[in-house]
C-alpha atoms as a PDB file:
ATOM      1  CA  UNK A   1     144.505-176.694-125.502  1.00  0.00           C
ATOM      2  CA  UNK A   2     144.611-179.744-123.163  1.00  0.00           C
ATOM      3  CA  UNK A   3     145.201-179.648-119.126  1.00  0.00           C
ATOM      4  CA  UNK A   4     146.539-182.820-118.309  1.00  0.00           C
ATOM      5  CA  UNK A   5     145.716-183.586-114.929  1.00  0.00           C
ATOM      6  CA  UNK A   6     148.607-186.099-113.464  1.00  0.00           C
ATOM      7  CA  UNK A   7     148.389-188.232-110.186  1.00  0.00           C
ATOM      8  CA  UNK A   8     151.840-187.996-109.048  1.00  0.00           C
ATOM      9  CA  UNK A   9     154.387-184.709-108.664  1.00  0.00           C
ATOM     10  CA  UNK A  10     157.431-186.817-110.114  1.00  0.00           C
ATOM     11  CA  UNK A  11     155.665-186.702-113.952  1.00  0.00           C
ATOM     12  CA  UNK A  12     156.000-182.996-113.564  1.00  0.00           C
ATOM     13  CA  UNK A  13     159.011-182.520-111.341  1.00  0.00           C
ATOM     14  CA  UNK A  14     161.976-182.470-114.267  1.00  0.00           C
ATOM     15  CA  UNK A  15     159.892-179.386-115.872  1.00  0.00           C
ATOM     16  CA  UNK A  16     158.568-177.954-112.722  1.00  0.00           C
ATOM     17  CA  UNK A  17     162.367-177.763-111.362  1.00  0.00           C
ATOM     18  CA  UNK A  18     163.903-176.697-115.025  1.00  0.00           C
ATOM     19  CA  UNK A  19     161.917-173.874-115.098  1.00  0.00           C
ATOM     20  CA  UNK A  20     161.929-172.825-111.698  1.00  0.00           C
ATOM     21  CA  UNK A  21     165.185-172.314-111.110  1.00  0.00           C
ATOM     22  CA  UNK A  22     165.891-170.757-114.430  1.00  0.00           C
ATOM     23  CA  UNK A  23     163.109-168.158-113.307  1.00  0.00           C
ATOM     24  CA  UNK A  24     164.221-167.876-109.840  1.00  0.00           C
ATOM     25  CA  UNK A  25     162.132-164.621-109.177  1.00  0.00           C
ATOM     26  CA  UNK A  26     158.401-164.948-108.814  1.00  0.00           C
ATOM     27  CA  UNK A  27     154.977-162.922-107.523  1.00  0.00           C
ATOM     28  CA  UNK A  28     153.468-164.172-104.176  1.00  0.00           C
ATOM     29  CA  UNK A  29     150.138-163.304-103.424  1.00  0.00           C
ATOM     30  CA  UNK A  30     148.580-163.489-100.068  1.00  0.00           C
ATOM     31  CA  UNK A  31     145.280-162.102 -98.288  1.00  0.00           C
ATOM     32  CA  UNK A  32     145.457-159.257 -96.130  1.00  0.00           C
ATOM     33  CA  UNK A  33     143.596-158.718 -92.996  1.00  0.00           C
ATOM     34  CA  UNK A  34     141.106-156.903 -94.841  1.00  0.00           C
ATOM     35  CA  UNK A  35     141.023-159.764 -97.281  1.00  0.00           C
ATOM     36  CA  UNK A  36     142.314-157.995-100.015  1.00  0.00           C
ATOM     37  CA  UNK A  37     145.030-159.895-102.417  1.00  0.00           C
ATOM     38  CA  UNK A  38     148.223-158.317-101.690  1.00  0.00           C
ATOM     39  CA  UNK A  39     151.498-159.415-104.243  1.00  0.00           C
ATOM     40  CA  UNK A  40     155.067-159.491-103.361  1.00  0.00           C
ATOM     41  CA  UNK A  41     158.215-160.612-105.676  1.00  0.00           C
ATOM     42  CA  UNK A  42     160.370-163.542-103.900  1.00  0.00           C
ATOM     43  CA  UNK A  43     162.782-166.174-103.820  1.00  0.00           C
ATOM     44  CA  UNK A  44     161.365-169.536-103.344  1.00  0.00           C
ATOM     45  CA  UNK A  45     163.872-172.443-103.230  1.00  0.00           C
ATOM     46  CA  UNK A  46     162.002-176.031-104.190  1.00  0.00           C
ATOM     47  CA  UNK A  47     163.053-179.596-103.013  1.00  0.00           C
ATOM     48  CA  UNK A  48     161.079-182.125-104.449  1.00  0.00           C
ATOM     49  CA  UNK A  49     157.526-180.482-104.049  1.00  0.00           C
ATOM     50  CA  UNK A  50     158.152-178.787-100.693  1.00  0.00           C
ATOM     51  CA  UNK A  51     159.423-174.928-101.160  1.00  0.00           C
ATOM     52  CA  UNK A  52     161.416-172.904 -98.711  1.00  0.00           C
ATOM     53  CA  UNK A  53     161.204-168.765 -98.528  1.00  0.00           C
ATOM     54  CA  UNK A  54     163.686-167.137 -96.283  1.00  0.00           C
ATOM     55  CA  UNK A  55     162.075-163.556 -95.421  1.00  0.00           C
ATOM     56  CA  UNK A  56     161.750-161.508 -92.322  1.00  0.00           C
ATOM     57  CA  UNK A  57     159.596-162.983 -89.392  1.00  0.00           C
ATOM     58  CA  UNK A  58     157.969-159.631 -88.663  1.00  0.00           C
ATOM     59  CA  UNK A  59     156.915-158.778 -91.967  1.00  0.00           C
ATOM     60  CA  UNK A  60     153.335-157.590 -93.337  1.00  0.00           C
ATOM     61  CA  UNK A  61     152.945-161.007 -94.648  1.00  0.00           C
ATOM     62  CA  UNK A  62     153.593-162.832 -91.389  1.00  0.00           C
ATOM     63  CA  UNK A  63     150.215-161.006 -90.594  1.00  0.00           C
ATOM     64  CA  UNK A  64     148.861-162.306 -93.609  1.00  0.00           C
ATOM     65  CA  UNK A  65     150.142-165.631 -93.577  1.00  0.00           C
ATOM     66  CA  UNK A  66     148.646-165.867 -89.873  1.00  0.00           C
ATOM     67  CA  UNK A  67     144.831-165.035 -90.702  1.00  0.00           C
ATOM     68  CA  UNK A  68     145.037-167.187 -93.982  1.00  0.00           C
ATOM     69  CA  UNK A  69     147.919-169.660 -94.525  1.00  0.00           C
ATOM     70  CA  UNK A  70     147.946-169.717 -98.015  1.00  0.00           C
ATOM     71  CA  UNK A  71     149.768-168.587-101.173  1.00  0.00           C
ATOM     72  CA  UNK A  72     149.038-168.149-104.743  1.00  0.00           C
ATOM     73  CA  UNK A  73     152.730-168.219-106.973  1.00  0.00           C
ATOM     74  CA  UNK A  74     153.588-167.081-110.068  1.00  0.00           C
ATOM     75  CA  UNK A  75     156.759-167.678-112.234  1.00  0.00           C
ATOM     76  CA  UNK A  76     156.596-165.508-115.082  1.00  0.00           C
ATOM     77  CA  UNK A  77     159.536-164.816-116.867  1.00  0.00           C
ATOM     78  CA  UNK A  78     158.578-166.609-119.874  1.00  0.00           C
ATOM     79  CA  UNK A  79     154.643-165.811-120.405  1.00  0.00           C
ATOM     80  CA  UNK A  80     154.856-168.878-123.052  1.00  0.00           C
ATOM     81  CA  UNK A  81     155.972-171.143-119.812  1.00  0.00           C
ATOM     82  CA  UNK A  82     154.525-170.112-116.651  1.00  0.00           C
ATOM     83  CA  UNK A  83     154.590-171.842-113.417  1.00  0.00           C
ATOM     84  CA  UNK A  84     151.466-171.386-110.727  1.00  0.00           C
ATOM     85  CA  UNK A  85     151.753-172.897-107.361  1.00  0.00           C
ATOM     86  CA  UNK A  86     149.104-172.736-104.796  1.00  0.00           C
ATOM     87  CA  UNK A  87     150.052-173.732-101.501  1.00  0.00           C
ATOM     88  CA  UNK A  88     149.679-173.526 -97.887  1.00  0.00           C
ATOM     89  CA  UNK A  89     152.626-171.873 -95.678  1.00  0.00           C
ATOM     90  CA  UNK A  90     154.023-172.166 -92.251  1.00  0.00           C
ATOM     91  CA  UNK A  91     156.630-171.019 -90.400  1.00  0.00           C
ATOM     92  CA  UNK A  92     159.667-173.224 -88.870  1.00  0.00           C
ATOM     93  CA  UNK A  93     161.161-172.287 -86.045  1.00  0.00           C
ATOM     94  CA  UNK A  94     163.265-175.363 -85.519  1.00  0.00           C
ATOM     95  CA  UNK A  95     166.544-174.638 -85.298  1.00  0.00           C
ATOM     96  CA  UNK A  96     167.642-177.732 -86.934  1.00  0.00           C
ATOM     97  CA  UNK A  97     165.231-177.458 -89.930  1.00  0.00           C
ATOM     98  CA  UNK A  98     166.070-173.829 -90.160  1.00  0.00           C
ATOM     99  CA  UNK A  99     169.765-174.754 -90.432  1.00  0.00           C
ATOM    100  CA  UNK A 100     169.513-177.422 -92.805  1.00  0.00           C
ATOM    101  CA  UNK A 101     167.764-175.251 -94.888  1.00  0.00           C
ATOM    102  CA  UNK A 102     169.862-172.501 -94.784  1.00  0.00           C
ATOM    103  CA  UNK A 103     172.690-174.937 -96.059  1.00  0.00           C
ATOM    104  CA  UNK A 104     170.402-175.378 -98.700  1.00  0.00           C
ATOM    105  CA  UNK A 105     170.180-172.105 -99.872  1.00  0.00           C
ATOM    106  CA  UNK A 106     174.149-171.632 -99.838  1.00  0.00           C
ATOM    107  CA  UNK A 107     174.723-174.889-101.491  1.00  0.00           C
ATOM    108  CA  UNK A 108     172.876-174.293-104.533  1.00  0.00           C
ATOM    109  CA  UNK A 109     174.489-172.206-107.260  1.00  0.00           C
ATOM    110  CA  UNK A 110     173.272-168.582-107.899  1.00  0.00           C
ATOM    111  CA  UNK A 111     171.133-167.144-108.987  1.00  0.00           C
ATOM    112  CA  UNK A 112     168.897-169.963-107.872  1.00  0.00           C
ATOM    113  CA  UNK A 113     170.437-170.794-104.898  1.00  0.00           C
ATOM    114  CA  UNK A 114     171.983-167.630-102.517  1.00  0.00           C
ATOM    115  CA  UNK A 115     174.011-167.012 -99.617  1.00  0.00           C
ATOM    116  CA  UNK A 116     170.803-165.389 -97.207  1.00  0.00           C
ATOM    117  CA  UNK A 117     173.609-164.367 -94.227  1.00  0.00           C
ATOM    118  CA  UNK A 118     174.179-160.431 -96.229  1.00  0.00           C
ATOM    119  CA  UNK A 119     170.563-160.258 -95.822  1.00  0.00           C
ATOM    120  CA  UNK A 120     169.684-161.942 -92.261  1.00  0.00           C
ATOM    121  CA  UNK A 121     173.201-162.479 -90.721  1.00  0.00           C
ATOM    122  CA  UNK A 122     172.799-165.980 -89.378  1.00  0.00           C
ATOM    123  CA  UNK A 123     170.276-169.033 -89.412  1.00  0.00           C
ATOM    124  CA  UNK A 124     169.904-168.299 -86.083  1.00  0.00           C
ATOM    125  CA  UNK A 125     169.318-164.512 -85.974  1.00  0.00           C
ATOM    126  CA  UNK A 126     165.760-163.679 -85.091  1.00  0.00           C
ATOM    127  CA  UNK A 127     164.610-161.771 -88.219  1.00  0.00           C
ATOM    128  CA  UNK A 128     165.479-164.811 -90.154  1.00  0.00           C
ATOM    129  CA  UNK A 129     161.809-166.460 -90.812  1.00  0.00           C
ATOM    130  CA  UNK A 130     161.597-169.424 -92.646  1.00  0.00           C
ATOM    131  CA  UNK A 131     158.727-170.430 -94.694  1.00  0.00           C
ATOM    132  CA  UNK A 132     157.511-173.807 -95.492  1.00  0.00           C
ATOM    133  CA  UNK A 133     155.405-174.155 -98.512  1.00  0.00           C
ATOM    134  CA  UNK A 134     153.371-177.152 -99.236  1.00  0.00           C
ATOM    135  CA  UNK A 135     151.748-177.022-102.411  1.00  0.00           C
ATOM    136  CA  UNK A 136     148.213-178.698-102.980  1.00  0.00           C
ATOM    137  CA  UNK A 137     147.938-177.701-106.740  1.00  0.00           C
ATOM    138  CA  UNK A 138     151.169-177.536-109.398  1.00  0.00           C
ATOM    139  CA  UNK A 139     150.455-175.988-112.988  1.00  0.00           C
ATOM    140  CA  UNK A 140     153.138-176.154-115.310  1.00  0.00           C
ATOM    141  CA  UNK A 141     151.686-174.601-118.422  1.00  0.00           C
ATOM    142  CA  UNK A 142     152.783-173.842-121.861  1.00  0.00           C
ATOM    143  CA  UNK A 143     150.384-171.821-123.676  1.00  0.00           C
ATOM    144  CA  UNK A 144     148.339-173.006-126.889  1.00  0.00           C
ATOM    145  CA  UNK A 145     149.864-176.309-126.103  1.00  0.00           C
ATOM    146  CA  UNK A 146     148.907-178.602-122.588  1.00  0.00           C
ATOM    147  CA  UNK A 147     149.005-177.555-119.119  1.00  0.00           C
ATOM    148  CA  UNK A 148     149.702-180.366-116.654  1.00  0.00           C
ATOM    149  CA  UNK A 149     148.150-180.338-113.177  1.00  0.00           C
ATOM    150  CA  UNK A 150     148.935-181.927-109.933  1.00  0.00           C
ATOM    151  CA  UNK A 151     146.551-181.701-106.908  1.00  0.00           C
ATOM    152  CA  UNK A 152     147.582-183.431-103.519  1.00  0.00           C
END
């Protein structure tokens, strides 16, 4: 099998984004306090390269996600075709950002996209956390065939 390392995120984007949003589901791992992995399933919406997580602020993960910024991702609906995504996180409190993104959600058609406002009311409500997710590595794999690899 070959890994084909590329330089750029658009000569994996039409695959990355096919398969993504046909998954739609995938694990999250993150590091406890303890340092322990610690997986999660979510719903990760991509734009270009950048991905967006609406969850609760005060979750165990903010804790997480405050010690060690990082997550590992993993879309695996199709074990013949998974998706990895390791990436560093942050939270957004702008209002604006959190808006715009929140239209994003809602303007995308389910089951990829979602209307979050059953789940956190309003964009503006303060359970609603938003997390930003910039990836520094992208593996879009298909077993006993190539794996291509981006790395910021």
């Amino acid at each position: 099998m070959d890994f084909i390392k590329v330089s750029n995120f658009s000569e994996i984007a039409d695959e990355f984004h096919k398969r993504v949003s046909e998954m739609v589901w995938c694990s999250v791992a993150t590091v406890d306090t303890l340092g322990r992995p610690r997986t999660r399933v979510l719903h990760p919406i991509w734009g270009d390269h950048i991905g967006w997580i609406g969850t609760y602020r005060n979750s165990v993960k903010s804790k997480h996600i405050a010690k060690k910024p990082n997550m590992s991702i993993a879309y695996i609906k199709d074990p013949m075709k998974p998706v990895y995504v390791e990436c560093t996180v942050e939270w957004i409190d702008d209002m604006a950002e959190k808006e715009r993104v929140w239209a994003l959600f809602k303007s995308i058609p389910e089951p990829y996209g979602y209307d979050p406002a059953p789940i956190f009311g309003a964009f503006d409500d303060e359970n609603y956390g938003l997390l930003k997710l910039t990836p520094w590595r992208v593996e879009v794999y298909t077993i006993a065939v190539e794996s291509k690899i981006w790395k910021a």
